[in-house]
PDB file of N, CA and C in Angstrom:
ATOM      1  N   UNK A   1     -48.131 -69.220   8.288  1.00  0.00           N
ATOM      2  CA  UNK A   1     -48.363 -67.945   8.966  1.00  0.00           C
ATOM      3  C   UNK A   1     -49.167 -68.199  10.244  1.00  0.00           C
ATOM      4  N   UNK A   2     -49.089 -67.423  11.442  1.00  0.00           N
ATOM      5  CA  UNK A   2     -49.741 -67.567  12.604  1.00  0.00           C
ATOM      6  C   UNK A   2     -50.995 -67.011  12.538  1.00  0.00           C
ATOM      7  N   UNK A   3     -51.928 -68.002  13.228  1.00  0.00           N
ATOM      8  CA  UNK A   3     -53.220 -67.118  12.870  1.00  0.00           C
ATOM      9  C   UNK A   3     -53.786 -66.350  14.277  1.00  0.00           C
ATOM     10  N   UNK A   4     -55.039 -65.450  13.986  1.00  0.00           N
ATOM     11  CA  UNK A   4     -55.334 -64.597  15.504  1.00  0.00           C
ATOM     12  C   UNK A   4     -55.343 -65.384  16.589  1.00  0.00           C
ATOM     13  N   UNK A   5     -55.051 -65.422  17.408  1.00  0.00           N
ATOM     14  CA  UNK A   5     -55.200 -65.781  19.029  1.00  0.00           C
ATOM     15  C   UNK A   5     -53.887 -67.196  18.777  1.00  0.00           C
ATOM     16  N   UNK A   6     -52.877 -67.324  18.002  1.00  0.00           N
ATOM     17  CA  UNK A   6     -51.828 -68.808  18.507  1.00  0.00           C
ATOM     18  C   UNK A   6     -50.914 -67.441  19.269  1.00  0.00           C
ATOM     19  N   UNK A   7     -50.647 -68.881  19.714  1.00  0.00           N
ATOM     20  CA  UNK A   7     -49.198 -68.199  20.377  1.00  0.00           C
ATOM     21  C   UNK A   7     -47.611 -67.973  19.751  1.00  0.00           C
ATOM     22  N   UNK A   8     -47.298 -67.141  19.866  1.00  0.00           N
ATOM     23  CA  UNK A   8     -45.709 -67.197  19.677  1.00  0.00           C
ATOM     24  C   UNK A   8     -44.628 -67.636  20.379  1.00  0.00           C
ATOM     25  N   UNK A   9     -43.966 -68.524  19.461  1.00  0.00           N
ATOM     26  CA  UNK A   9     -42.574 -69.496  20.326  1.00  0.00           C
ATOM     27  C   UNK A   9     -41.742 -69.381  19.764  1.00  0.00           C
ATOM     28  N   UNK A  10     -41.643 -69.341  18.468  1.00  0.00           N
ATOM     29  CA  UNK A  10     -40.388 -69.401  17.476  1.00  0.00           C
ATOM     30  C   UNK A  10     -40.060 -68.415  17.504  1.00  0.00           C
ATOM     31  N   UNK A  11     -38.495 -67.781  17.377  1.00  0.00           N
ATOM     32  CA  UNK A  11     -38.151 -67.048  16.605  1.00  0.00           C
ATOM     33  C   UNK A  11     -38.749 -66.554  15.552  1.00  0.00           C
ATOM     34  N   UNK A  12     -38.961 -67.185  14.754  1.00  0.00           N
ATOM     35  CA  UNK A  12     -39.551 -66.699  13.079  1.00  0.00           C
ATOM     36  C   UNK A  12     -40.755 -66.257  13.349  1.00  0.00           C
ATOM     37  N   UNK A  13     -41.773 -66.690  14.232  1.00  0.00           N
ATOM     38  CA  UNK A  13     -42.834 -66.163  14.912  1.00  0.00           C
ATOM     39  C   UNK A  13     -42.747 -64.732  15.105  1.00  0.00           C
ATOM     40  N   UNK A  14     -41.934 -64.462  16.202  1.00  0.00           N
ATOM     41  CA  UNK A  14     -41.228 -62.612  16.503  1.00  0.00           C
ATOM     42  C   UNK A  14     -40.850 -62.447  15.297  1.00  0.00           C
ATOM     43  N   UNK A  15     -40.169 -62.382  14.347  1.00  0.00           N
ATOM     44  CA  UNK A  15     -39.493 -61.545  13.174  1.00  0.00           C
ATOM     45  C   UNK A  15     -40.949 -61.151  12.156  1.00  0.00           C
ATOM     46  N   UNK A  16     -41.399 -62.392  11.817  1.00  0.00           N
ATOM     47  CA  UNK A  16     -42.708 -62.112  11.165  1.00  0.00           C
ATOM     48  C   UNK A  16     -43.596 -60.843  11.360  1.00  0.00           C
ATOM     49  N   UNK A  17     -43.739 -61.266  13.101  1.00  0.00           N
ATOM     50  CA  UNK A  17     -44.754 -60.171  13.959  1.00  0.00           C
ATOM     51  C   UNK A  17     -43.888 -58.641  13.724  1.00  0.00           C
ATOM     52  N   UNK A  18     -42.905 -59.026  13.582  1.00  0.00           N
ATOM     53  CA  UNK A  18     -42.126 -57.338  13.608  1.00  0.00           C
ATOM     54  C   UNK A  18     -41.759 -57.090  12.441  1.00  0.00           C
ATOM     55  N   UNK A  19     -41.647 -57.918  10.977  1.00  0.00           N
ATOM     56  CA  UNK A  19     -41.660 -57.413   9.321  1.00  0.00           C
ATOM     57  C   UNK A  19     -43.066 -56.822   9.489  1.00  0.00           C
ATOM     58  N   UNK A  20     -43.658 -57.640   9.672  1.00  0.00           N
ATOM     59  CA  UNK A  20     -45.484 -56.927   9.055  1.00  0.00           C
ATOM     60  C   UNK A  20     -46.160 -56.220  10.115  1.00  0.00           C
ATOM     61  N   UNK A  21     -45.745 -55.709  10.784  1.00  0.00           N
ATOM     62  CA  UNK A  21     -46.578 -54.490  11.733  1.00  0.00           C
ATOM     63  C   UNK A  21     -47.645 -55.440  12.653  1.00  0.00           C
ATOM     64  N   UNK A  22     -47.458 -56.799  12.526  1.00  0.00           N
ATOM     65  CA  UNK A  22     -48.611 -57.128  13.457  1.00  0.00           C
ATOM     66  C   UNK A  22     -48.495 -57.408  14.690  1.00  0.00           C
ATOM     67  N   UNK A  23     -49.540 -56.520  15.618  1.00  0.00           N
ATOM     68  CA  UNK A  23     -49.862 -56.786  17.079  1.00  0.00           C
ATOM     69  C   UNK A  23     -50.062 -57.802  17.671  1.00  0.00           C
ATOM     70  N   UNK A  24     -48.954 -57.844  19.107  1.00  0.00           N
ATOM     71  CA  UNK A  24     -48.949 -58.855  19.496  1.00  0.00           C
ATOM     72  C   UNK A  24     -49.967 -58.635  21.138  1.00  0.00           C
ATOM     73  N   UNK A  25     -49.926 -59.340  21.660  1.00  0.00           N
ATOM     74  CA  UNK A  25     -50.435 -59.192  23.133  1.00  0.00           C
ATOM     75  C   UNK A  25     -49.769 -60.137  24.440  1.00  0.00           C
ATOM     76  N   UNK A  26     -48.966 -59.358  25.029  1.00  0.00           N
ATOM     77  CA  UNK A  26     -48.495 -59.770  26.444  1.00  0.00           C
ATOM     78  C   UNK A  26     -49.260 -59.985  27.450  1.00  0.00           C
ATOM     79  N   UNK A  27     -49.474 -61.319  27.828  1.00  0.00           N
ATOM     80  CA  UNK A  27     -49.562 -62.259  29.234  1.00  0.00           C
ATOM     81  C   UNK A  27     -48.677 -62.318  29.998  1.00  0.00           C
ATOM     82  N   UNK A  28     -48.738 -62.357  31.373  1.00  0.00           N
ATOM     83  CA  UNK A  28     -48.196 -62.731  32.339  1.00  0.00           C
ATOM     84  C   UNK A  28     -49.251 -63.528  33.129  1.00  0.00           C
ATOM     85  N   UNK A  29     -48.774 -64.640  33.318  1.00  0.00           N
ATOM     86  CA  UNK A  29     -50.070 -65.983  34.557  1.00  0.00           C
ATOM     87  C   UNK A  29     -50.872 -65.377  33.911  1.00  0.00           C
ATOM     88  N   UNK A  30     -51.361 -65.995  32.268  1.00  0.00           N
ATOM     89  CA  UNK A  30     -52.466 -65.288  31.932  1.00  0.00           C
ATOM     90  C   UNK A  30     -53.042 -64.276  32.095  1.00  0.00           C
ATOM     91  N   UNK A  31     -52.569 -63.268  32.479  1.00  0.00           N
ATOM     92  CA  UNK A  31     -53.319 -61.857  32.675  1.00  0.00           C
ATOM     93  C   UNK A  31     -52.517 -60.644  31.538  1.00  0.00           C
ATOM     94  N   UNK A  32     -53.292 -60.243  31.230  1.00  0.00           N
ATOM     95  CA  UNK A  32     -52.821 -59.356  30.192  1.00  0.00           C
ATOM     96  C   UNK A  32     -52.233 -58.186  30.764  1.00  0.00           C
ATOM     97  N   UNK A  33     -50.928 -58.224  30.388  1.00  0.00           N
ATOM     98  CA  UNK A  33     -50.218 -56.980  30.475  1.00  0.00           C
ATOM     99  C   UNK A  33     -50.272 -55.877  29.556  1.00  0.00           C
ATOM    100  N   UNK A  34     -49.903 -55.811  28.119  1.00  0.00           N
ATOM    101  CA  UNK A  34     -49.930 -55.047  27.178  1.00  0.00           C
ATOM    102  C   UNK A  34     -49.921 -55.709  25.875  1.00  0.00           C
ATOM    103  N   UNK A  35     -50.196 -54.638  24.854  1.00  0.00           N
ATOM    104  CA  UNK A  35     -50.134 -55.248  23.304  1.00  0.00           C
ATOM    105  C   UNK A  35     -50.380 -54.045  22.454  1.00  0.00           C
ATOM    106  N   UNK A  36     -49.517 -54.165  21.318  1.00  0.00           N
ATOM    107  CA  UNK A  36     -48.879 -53.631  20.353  1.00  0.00           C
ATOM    108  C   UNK A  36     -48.061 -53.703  19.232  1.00  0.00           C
ATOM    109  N   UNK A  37     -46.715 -53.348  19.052  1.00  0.00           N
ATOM    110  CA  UNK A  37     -46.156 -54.169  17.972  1.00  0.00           C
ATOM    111  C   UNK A  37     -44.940 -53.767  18.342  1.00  0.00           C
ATOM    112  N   UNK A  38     -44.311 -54.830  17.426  1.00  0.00           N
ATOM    113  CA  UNK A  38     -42.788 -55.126  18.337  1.00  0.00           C
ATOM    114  C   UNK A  38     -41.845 -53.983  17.828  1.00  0.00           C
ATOM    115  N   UNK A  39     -40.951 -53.335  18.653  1.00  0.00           N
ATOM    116  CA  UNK A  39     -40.198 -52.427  18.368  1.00  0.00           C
ATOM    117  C   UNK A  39     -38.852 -53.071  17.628  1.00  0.00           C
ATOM    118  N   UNK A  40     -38.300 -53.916  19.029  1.00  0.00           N
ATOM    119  CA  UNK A  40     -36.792 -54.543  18.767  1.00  0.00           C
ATOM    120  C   UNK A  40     -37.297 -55.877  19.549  1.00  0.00           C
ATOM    121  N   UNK A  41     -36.601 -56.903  18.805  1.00  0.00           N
ATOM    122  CA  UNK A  41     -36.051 -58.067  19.206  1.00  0.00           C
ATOM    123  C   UNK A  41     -34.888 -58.936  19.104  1.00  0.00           C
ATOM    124  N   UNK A  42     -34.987 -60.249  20.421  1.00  0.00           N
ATOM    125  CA  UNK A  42     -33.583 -60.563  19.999  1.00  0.00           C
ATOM    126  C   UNK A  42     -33.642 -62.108  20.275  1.00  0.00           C
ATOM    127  N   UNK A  43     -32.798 -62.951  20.452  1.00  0.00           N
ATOM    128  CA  UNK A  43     -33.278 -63.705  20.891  1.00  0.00           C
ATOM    129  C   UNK A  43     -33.775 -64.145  22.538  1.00  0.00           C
ATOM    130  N   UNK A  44     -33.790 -63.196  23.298  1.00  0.00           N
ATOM    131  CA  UNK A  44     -34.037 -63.577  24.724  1.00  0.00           C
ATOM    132  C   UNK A  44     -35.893 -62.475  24.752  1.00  0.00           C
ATOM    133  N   UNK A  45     -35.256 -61.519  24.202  1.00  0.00           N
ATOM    134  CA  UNK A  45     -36.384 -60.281  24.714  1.00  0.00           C
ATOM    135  C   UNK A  45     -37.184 -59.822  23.497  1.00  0.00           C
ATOM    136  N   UNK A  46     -38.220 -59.043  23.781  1.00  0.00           N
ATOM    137  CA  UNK A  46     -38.884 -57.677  22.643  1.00  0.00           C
ATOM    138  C   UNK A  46     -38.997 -56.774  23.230  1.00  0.00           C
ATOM    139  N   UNK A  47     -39.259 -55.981  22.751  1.00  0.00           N
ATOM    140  CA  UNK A  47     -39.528 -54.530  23.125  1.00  0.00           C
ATOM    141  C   UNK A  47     -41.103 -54.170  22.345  1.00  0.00           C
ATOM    142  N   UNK A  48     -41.812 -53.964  23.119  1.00  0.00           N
ATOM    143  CA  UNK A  48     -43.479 -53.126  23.160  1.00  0.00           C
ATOM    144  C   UNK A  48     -43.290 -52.075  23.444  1.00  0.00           C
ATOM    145  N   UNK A  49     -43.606 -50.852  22.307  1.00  0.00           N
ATOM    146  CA  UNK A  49     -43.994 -49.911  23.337  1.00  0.00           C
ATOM    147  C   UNK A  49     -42.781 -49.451  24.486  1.00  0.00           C
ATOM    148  N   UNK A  50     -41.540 -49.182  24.481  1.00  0.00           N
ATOM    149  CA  UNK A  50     -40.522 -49.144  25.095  1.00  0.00           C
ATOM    150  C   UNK A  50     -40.276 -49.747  26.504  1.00  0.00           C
ATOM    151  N   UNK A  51     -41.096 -51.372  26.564  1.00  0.00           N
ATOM    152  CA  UNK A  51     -41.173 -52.136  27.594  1.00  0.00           C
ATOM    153  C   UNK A  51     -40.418 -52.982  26.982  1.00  0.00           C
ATOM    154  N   UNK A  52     -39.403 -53.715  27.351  1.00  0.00           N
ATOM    155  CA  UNK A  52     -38.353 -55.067  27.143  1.00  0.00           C
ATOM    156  C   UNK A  52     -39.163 -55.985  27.774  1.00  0.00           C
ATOM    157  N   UNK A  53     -39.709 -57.314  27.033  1.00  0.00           N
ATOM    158  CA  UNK A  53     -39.970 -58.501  27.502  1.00  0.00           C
ATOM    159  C   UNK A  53     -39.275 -59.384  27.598  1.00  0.00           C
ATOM    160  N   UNK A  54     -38.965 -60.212  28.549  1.00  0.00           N
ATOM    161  CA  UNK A  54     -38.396 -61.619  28.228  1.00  0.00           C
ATOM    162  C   UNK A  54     -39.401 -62.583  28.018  1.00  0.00           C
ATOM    163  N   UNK A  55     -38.868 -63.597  26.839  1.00  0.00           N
ATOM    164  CA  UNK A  55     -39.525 -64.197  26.144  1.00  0.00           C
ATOM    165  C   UNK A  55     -39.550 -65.451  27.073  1.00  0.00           C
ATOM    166  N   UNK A  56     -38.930 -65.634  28.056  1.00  0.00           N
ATOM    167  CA  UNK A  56     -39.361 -67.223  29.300  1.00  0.00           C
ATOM    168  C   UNK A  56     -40.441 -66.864  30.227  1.00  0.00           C
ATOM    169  N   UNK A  57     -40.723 -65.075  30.265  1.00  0.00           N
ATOM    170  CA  UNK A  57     -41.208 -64.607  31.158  1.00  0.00           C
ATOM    171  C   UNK A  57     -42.363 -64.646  30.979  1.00  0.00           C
ATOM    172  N   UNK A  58     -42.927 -64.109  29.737  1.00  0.00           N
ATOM    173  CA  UNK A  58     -44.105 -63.837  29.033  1.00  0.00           C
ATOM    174  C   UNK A  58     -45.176 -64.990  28.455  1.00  0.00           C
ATOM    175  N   UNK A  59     -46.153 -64.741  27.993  1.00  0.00           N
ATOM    176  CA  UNK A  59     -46.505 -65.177  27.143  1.00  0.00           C
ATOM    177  C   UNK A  59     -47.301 -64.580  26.035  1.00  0.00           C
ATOM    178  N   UNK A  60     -46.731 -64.721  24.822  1.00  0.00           N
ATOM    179  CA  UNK A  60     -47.021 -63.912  23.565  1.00  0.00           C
ATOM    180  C   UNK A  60     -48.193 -64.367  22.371  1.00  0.00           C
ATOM    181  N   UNK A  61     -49.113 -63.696  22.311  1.00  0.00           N
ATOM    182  CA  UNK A  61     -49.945 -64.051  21.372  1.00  0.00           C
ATOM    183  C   UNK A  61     -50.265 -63.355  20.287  1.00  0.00           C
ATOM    184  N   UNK A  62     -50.463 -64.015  19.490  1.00  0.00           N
ATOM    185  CA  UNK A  62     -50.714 -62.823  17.874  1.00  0.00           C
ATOM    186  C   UNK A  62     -52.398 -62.051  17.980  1.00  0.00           C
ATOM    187  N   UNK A  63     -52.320 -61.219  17.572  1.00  0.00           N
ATOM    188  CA  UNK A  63     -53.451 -60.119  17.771  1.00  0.00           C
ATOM    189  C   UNK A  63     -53.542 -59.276  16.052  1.00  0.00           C
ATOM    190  N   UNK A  64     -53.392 -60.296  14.787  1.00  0.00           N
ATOM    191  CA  UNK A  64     -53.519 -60.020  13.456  1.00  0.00           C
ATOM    192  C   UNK A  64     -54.917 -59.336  13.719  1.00  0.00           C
ATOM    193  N   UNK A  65     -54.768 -58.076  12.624  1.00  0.00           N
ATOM    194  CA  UNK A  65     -56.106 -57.670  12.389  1.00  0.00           C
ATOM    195  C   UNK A  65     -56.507 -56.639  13.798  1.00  0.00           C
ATOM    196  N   UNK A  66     -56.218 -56.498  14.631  1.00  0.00           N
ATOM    197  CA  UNK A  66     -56.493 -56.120  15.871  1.00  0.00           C
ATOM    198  C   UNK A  66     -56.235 -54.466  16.054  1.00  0.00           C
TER     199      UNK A  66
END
């Protein structure tokens, strides 16, 4: 299981984060964009909050407990 503050890369990473309700948090050049929990995913994108991410674009971190 991923713990608070790793990052997400895998696939199974996103599905996890989106079975169990847990919040993630969007980076861009390290700067925080948003965070919440995943609506839809796929393999390229997620959806926050009715924002589509791409997953080359971003960078995703787990925010368990948060």
């Amino acid at each position: 299981m991923i713990e608070f503050g790793q990052t997400l890369s895998l696939q199974s990473h996103f599905k996890q984060h989106y079975d169990h309700l847990i919040p993630v948090q969007v980076l861009q050049r390290g700067v925080h964009v948003d965070i919440g929990h995943i609506a839809a995913l796929d393999e390229n994108f997620i959806e926050i909050d009715g924002t589509l991410y791409n997953k080359q674009l971003y960078t995703f971190i787990s925010r368990a407990g948060y």
